[in-house]
N, C-alpha and C. Protein backbone atom coordinates (compact mmCIF):
# COMPACT_ATOMS: atom_id res chain seq x y z
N UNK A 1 13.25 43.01 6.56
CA UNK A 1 12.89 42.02 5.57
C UNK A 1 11.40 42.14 5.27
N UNK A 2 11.09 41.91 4.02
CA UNK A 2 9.77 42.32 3.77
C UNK A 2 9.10 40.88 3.84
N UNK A 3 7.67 40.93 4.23
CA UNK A 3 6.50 39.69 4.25
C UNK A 3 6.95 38.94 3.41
N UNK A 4 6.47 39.13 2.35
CA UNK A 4 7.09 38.38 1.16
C UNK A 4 8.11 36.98 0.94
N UNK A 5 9.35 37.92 1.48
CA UNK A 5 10.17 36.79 1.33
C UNK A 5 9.83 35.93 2.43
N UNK A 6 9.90 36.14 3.61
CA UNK A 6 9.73 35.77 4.83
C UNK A 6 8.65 34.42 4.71
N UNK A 7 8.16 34.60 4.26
CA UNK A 7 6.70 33.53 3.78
C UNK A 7 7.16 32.43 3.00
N UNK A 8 8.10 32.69 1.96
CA UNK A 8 8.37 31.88 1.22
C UNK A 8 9.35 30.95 1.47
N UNK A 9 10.46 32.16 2.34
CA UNK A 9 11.46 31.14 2.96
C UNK A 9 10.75 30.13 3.94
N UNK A 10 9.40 31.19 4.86
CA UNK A 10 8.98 29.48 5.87
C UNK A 10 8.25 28.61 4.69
N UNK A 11 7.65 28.77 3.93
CA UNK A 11 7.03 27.84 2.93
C UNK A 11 8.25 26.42 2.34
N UNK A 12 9.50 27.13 2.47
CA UNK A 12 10.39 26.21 1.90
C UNK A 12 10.74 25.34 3.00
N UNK A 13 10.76 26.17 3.69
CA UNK A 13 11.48 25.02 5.33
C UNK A 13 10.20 23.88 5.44
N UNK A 14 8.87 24.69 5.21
CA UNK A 14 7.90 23.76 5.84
C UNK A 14 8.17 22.38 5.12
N UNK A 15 8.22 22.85 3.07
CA UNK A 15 8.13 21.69 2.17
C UNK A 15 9.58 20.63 2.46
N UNK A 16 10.58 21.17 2.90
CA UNK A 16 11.40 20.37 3.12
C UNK A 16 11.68 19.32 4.33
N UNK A 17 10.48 19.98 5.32
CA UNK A 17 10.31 18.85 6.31
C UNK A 17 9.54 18.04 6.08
N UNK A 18 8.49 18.33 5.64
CA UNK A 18 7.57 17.37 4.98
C UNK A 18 8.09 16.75 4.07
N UNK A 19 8.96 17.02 3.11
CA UNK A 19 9.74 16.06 2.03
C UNK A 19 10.71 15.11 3.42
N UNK A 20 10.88 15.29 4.09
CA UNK A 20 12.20 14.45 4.88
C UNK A 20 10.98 13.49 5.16
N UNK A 21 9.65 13.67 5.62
CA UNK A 21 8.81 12.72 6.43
C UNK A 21 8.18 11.78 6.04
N UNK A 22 8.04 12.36 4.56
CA UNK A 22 6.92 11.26 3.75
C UNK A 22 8.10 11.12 2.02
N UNK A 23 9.26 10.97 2.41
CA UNK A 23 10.20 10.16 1.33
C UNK A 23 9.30 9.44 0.58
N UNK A 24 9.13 8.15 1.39
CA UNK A 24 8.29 6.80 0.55
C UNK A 24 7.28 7.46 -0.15
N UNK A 25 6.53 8.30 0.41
CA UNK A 25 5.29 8.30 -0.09
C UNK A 25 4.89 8.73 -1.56
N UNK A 26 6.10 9.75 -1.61
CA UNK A 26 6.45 10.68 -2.80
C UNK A 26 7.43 9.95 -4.05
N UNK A 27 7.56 8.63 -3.53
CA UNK A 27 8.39 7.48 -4.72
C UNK A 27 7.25 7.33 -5.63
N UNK A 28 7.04 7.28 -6.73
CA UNK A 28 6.61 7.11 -7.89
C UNK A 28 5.89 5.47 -7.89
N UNK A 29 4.93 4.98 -8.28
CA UNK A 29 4.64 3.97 -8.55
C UNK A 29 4.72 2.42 -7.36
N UNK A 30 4.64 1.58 -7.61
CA UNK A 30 3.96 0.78 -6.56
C UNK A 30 5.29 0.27 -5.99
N UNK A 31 5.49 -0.21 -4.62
CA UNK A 31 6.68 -0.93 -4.18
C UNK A 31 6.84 -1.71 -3.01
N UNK A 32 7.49 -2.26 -2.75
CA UNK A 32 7.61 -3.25 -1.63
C UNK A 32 7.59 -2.02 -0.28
N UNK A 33 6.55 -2.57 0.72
CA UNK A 33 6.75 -1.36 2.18
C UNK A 33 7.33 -2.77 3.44
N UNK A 34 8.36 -2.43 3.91
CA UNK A 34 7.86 -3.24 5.14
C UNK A 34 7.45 -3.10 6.15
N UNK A 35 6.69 -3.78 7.26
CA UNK A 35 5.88 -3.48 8.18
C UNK A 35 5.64 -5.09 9.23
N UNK A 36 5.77 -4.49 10.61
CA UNK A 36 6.13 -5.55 11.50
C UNK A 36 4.78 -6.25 11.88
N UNK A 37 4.70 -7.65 12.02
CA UNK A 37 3.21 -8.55 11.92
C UNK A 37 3.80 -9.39 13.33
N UNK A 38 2.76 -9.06 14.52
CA UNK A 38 3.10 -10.05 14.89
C UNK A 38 2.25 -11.01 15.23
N UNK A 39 2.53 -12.65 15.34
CA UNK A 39 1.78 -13.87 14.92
C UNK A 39 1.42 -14.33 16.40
N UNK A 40 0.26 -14.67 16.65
CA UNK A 40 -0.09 -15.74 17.40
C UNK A 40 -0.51 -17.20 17.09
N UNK A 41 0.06 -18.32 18.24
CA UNK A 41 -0.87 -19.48 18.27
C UNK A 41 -2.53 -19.28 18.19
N UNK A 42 -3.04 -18.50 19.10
CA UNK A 42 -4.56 -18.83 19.65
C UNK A 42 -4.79 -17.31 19.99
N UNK A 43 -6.16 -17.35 20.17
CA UNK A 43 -6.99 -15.89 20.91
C UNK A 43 -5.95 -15.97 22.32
N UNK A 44 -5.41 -16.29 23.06
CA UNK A 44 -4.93 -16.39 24.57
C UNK A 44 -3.11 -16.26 24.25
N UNK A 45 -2.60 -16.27 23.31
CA UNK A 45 -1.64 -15.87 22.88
C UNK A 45 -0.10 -16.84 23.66
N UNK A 46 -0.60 -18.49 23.31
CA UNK A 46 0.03 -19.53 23.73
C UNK A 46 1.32 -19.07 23.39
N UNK A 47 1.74 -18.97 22.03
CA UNK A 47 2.87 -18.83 21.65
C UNK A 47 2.39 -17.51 20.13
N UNK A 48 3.89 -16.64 20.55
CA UNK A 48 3.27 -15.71 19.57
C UNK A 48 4.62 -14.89 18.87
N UNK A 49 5.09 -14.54 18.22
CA UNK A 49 6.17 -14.30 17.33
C UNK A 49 6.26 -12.96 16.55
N UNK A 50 7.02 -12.18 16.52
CA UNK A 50 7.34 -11.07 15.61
C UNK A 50 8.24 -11.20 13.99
N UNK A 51 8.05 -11.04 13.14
CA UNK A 51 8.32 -11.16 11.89
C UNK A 51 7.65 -9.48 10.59
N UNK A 52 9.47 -9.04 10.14
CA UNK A 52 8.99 -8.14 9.32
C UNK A 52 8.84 -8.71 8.27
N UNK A 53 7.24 -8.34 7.56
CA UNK A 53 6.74 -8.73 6.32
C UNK A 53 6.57 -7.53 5.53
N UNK A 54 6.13 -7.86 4.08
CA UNK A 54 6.17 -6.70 3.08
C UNK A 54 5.12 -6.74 2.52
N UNK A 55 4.33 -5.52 2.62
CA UNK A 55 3.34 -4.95 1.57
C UNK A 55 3.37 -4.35 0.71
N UNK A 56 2.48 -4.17 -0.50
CA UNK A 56 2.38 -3.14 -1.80
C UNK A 56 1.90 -1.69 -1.09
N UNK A 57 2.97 -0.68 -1.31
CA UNK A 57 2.41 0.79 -1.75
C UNK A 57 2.96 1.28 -2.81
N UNK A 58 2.12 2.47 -2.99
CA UNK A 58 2.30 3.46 -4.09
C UNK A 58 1.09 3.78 -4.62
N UNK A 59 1.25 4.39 -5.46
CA UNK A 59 0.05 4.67 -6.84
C UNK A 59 0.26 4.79 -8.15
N UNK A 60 -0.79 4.23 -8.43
CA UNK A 60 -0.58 4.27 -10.29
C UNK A 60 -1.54 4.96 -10.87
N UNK A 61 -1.89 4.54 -12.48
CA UNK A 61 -2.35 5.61 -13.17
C UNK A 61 -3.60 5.56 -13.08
N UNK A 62 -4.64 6.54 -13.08
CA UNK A 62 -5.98 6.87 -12.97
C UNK A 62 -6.56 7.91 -14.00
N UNK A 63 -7.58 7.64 -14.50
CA UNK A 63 -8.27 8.56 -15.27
C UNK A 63 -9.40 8.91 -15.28
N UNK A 64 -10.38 9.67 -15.48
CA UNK A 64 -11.71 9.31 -15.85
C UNK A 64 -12.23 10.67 -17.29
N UNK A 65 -12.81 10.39 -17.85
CA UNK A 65 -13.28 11.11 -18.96
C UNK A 65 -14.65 10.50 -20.01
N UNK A 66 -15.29 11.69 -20.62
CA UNK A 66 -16.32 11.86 -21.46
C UNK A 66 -16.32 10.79 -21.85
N UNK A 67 -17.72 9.46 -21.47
CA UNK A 67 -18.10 8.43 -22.29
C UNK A 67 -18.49 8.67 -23.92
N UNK A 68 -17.63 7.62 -24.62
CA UNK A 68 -17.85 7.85 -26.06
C UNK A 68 -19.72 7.53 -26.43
N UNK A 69 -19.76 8.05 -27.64
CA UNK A 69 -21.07 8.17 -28.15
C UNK A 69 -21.66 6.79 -28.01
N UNK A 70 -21.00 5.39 -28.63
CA UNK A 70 -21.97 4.47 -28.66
C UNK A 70 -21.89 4.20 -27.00
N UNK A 71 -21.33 4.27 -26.47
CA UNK A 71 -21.28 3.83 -24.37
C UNK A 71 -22.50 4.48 -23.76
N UNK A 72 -22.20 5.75 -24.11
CA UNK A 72 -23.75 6.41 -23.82
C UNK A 72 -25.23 5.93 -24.48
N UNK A 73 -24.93 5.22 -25.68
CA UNK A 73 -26.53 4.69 -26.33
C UNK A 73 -26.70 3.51 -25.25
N UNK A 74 -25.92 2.82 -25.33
CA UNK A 74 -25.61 1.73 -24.92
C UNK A 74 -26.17 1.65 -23.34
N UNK A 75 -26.02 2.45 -22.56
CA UNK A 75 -25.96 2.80 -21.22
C UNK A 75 -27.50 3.23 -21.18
N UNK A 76 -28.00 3.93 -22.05
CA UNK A 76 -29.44 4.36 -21.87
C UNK A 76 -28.79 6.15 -21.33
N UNK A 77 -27.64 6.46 -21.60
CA UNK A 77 -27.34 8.15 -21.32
C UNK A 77 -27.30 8.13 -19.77
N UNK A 78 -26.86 6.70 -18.95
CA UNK A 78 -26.57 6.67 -17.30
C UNK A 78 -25.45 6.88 -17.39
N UNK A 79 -24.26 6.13 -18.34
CA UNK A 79 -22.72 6.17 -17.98
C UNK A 79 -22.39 7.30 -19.04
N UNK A 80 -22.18 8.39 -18.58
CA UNK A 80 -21.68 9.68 -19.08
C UNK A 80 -20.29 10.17 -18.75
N UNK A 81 -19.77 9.47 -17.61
CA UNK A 81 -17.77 9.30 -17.14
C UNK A 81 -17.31 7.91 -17.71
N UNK A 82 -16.61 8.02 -18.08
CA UNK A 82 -15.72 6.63 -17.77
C UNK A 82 -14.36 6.49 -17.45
N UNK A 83 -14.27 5.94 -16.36
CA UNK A 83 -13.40 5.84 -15.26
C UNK A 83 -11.95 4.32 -15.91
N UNK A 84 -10.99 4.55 -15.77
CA UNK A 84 -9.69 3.81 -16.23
C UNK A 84 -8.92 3.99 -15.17
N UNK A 85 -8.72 3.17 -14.15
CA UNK A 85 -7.44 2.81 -12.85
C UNK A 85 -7.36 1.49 -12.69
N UNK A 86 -5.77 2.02 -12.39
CA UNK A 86 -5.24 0.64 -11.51
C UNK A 86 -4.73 0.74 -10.52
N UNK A 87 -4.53 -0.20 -9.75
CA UNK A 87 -4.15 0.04 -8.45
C UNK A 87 -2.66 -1.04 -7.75
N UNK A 88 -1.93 -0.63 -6.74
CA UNK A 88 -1.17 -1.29 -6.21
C UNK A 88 -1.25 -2.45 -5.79
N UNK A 89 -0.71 -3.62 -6.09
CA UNK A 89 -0.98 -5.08 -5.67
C UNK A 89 0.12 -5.85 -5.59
N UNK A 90 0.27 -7.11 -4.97
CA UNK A 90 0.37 -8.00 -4.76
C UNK A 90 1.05 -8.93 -5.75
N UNK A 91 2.03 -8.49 -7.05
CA UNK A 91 2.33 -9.66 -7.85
C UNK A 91 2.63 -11.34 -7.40
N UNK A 92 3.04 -11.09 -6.64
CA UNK A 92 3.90 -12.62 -5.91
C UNK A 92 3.97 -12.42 -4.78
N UNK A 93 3.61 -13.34 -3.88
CA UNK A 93 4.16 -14.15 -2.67
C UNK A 93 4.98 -14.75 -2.64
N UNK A 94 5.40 -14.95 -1.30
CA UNK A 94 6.15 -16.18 -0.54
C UNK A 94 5.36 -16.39 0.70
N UNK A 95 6.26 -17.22 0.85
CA UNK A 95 6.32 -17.96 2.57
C UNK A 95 7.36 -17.91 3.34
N UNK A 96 6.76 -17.39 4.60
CA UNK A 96 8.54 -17.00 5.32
C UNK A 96 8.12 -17.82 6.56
N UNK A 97 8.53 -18.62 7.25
CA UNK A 97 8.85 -18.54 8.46
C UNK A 97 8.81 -17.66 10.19
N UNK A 98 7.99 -17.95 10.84
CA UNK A 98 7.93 -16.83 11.76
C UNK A 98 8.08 -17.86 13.16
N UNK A 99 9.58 -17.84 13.94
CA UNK A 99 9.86 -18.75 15.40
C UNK A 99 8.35 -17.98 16.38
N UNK A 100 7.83 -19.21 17.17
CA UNK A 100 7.02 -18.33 17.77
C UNK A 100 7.80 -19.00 19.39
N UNK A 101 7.86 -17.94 20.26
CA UNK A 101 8.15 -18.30 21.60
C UNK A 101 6.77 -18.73 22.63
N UNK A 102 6.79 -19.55 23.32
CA UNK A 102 5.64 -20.28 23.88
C UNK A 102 5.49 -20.40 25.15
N UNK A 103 4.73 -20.56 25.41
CA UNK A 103 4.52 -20.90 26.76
C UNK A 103 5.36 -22.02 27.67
N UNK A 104 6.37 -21.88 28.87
CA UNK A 104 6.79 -23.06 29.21
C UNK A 104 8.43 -23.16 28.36
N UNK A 105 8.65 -22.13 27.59
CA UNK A 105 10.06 -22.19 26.91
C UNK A 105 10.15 -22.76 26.29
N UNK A 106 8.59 -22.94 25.44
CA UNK A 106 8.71 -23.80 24.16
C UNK A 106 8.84 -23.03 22.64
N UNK A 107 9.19 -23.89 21.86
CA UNK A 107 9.22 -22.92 20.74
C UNK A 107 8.41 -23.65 19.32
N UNK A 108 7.93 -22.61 18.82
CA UNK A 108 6.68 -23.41 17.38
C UNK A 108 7.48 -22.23 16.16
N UNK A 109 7.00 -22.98 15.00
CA UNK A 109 6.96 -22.46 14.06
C UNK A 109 5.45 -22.09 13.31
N UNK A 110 5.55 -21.41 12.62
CA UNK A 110 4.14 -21.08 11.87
C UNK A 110 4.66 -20.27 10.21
N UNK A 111 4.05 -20.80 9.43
CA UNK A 111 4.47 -20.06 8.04
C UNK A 111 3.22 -18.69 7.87
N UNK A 112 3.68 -17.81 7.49
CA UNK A 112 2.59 -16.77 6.78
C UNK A 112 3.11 -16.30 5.53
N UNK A 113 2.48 -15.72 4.80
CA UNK A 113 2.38 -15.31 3.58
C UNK A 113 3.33 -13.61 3.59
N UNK A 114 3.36 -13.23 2.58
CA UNK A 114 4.48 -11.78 2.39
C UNK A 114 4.80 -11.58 0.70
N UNK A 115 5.01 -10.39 0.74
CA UNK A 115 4.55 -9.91 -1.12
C UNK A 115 6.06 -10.29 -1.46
N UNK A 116 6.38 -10.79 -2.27
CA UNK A 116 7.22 -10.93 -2.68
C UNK A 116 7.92 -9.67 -4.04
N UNK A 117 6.47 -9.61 -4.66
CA UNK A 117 7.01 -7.89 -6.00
C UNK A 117 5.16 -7.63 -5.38
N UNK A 118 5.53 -6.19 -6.15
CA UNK A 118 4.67 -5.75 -6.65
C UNK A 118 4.21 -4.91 -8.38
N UNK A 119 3.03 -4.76 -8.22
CA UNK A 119 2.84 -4.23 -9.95
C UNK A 119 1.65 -3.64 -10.10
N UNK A 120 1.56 -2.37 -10.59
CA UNK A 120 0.01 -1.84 -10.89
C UNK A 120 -0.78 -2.84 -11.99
N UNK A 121 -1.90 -3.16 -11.10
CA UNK A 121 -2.58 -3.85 -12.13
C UNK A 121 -4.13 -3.89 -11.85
N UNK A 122 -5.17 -4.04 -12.35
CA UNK A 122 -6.56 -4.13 -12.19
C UNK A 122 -6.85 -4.08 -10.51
N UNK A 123 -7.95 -3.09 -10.44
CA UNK A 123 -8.05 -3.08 -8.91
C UNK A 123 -9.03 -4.08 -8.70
N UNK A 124 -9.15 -4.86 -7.85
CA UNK A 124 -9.65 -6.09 -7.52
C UNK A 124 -10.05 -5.71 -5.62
N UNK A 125 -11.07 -6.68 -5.63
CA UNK A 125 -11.37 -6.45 -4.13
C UNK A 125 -10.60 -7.30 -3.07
N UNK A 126 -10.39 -8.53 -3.53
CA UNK A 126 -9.41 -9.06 -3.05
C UNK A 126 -8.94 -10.41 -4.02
N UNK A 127 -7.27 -10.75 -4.32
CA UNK A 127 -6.72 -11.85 -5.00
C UNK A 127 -6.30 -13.02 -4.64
N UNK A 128 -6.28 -13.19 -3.24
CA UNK A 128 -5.97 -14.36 -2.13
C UNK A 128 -6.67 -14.38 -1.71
């Protein structure tokens, strides 16, 4: 068998394990991830609880290109890119419920927050 093929066939095996590993990652556009949070009462961890909640991933659209003529007067000839993204967020919340087990065989509740959708939209530093 010559180099050649040999290379390409491991090139394919490699891309197809890596396609099995990072599925999500390679989904198109922004989406609900879930991911396990778990809650405490206090720094000393009186009572403390496990609950799967949901975050925004993905990516959306990005650009950057040649500032138009008046941007550049305008700018004094500093902004010469101009940059257009958005980013993965947060459309909606809820509130879920998380039992916390306690100290002594007691039991608490505690509410936390969890994305309810998501949507590419203005990247922001933080919306809550």
């Amino acid at each position: 068998m010559h180099k050649a093929p040999r290379i390409l066939i491991l090139c394919l095996l490699v891309l197809a394990v890596i396609e099995g590993h990072c599925q999500e990652a390679a989904i198109p556009g922004c989406h609900l991830h879930p991911f396990n949070v778990t809650v405490r009462s206090d720094r000393h961890g009186t009572c403390q609880g496990s609950h799967v909640a949901q975050a925004c991933v993905g990516h959306c659209e990005s650009s950057a290109f040649p500032s138009r003529y008046s941007v550049l007067v305008a700018s004094g000839y500093r902004h010469n890119i101009t940059s257009v993204s958005q980013c993965c967020t947060i459309s909606s919340l809820k509130k879920v419920k998380v039992q916390l087990n306690c100290v002594g065989n007691q039991r608490g509740e505690l509410e936390i927050f969890t994305a309810r959708a998501c949507q590419c939209d203005m990247c922001r530093l933080s919306r809550y």
